[in-house]
N, C-alpha and C. Protein backbone atom coordinates (compact mmCIF):
# COMPACT_ATOMS: atom_id res chain seq x y z
N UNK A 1 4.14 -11.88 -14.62
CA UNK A 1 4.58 -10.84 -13.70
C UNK A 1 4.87 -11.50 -12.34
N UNK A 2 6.38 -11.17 -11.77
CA UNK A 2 6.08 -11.70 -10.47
C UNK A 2 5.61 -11.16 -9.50
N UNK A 3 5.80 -11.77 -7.78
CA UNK A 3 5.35 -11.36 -7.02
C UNK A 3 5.19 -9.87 -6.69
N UNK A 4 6.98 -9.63 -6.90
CA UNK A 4 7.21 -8.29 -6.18
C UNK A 4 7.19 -7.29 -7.38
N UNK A 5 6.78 -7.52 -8.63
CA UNK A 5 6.48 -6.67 -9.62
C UNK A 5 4.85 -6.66 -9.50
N UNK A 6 4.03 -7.27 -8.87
CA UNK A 6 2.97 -7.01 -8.67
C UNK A 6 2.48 -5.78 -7.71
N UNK A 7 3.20 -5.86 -6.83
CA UNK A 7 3.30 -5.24 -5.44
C UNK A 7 3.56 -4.03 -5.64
N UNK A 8 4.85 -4.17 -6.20
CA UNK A 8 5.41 -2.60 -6.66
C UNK A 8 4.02 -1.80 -7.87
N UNK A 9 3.39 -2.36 -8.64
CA UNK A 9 2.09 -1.85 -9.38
C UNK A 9 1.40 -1.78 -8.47
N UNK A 10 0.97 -2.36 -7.52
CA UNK A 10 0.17 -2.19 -6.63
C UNK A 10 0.48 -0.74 -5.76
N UNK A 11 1.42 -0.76 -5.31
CA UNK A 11 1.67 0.13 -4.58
C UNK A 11 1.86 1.55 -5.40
N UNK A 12 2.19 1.63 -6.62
CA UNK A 12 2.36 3.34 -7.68
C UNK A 12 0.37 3.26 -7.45
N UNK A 13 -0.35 2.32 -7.68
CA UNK A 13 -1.46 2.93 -8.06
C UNK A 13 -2.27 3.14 -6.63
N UNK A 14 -1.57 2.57 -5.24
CA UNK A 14 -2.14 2.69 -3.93
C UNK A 14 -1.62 4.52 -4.02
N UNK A 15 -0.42 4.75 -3.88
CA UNK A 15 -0.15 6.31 -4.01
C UNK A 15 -0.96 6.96 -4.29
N UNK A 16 -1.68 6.78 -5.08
CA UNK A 16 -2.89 8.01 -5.91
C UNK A 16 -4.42 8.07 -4.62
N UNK A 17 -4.42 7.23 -3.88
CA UNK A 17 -5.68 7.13 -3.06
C UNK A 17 -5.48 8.03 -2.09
N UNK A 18 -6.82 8.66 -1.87
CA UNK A 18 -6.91 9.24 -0.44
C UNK A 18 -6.41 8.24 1.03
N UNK A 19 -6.32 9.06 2.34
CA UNK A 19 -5.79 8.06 3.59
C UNK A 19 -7.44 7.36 3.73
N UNK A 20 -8.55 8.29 3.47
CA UNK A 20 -9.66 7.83 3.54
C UNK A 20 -10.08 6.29 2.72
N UNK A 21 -9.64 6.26 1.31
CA UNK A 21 -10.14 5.57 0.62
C UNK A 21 -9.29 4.23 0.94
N UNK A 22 -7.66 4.62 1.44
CA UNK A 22 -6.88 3.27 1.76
C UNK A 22 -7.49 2.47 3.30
N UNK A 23 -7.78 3.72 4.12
CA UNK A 23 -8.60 2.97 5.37
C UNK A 23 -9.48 1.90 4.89
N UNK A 24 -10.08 2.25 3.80
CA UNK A 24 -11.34 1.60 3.48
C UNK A 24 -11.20 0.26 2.75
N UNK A 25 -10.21 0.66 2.37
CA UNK A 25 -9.95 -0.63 1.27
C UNK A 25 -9.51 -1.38 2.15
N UNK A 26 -8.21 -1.33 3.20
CA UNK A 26 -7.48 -2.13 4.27
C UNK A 26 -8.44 -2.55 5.17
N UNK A 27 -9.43 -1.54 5.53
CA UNK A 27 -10.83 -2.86 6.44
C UNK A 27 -11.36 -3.73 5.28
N UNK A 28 -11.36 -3.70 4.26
CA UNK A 28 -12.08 -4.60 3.24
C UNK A 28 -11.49 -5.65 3.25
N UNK A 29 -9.85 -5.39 2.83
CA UNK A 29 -8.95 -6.65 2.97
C UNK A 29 -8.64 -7.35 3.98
N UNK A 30 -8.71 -6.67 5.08
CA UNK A 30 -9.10 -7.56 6.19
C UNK A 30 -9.97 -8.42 6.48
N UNK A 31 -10.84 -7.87 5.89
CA UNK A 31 -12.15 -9.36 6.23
C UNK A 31 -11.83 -9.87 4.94
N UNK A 32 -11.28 -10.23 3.81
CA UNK A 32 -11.29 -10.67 2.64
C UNK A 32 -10.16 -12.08 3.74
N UNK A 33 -9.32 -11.19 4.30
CA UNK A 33 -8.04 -11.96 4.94
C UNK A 33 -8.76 -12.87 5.99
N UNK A 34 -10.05 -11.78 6.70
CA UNK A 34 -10.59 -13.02 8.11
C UNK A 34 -11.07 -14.32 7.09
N UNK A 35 -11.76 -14.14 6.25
CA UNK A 35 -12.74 -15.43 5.75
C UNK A 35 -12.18 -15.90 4.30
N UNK A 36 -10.73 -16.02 4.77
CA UNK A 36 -9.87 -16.85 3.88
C UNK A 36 -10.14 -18.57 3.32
N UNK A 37 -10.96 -18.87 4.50
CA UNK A 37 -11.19 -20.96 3.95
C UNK A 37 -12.46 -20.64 2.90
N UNK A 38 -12.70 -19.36 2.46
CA UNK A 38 -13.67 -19.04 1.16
C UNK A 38 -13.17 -18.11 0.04
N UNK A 39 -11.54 -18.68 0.00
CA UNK A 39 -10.65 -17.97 -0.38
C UNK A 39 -11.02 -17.57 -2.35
N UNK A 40 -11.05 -18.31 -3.01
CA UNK A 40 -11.46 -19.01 -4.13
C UNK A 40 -12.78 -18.14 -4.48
N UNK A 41 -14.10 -18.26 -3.65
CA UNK A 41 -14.70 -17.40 -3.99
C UNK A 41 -14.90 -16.16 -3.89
N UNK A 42 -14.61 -15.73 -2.79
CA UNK A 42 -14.04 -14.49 -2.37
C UNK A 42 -13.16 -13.59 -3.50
N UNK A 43 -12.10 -14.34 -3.82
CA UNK A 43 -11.37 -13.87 -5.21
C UNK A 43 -12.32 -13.44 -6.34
N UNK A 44 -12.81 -14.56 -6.67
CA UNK A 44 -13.73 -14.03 -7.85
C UNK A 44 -14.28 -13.17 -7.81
N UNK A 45 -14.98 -12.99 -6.57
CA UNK A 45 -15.67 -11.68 -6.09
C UNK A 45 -15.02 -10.44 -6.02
N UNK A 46 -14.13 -10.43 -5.78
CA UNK A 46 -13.07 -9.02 -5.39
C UNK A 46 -13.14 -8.77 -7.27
N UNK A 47 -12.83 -9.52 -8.08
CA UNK A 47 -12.55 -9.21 -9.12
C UNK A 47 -13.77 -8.95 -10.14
N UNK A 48 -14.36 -9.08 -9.58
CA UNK A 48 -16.27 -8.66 -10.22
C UNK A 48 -16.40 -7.30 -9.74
N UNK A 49 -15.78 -7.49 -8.40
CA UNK A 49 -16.17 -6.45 -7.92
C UNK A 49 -15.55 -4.85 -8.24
N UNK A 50 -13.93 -5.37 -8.81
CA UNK A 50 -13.24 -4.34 -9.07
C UNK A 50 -13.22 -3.59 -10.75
N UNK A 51 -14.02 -4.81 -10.84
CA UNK A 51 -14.39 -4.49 -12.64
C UNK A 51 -15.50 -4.07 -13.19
N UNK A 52 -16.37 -3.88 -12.07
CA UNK A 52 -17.68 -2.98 -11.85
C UNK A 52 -17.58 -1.51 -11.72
N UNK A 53 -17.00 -1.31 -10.26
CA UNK A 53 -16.93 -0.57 -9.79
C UNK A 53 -15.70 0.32 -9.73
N UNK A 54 -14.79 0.63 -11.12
CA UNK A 54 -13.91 0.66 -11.60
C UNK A 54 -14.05 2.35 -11.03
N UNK A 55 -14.96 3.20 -12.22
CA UNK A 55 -15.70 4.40 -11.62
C UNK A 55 -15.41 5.31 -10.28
N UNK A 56 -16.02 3.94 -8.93
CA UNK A 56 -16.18 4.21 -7.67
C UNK A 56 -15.16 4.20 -7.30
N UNK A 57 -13.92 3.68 -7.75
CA UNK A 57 -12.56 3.37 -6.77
C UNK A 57 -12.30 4.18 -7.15
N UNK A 58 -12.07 5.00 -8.58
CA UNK A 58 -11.59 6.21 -8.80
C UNK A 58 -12.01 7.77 -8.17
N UNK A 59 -12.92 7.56 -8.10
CA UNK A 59 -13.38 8.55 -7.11
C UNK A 59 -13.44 8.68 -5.72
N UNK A 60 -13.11 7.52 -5.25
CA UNK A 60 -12.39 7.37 -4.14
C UNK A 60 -11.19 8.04 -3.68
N UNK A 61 -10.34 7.01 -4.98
CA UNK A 61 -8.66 7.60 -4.95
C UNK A 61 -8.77 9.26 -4.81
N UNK A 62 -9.70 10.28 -5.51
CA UNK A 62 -9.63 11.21 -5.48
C UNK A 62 -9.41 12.13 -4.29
């Protein structure tokens, strides 16, 4: 998949979120973005994290 076919998935499934839940996520990614030279682990983490808490984001989006 490329870049901008990522983005574009990204963005149909950002649509479904509350302004609340995107605030939240965009301060998240921001500090994901401040403490980038821990880029690598950080990743892994986001993705533990999103495969956990699969549930919680959905009820978020709500």
């Amino acid at each position: 998949m490329s870049k901008e076919e990522i983005k574009y998935e990204i963005n149909k499934v950002l649509d479904q979120f509350s302004d609340k839940a995107l605030q939240e996520l965009l301060a998240f990614l921001k500090e994901l973005d401040a403490k980038n030279e821990k880029s690598h682990y950080i990743s892994s983490a986001l993705n533990r994290i999103l495969e956990e808490d699969k549930d919680l984001l959905a009820k978020l989006a709500q």
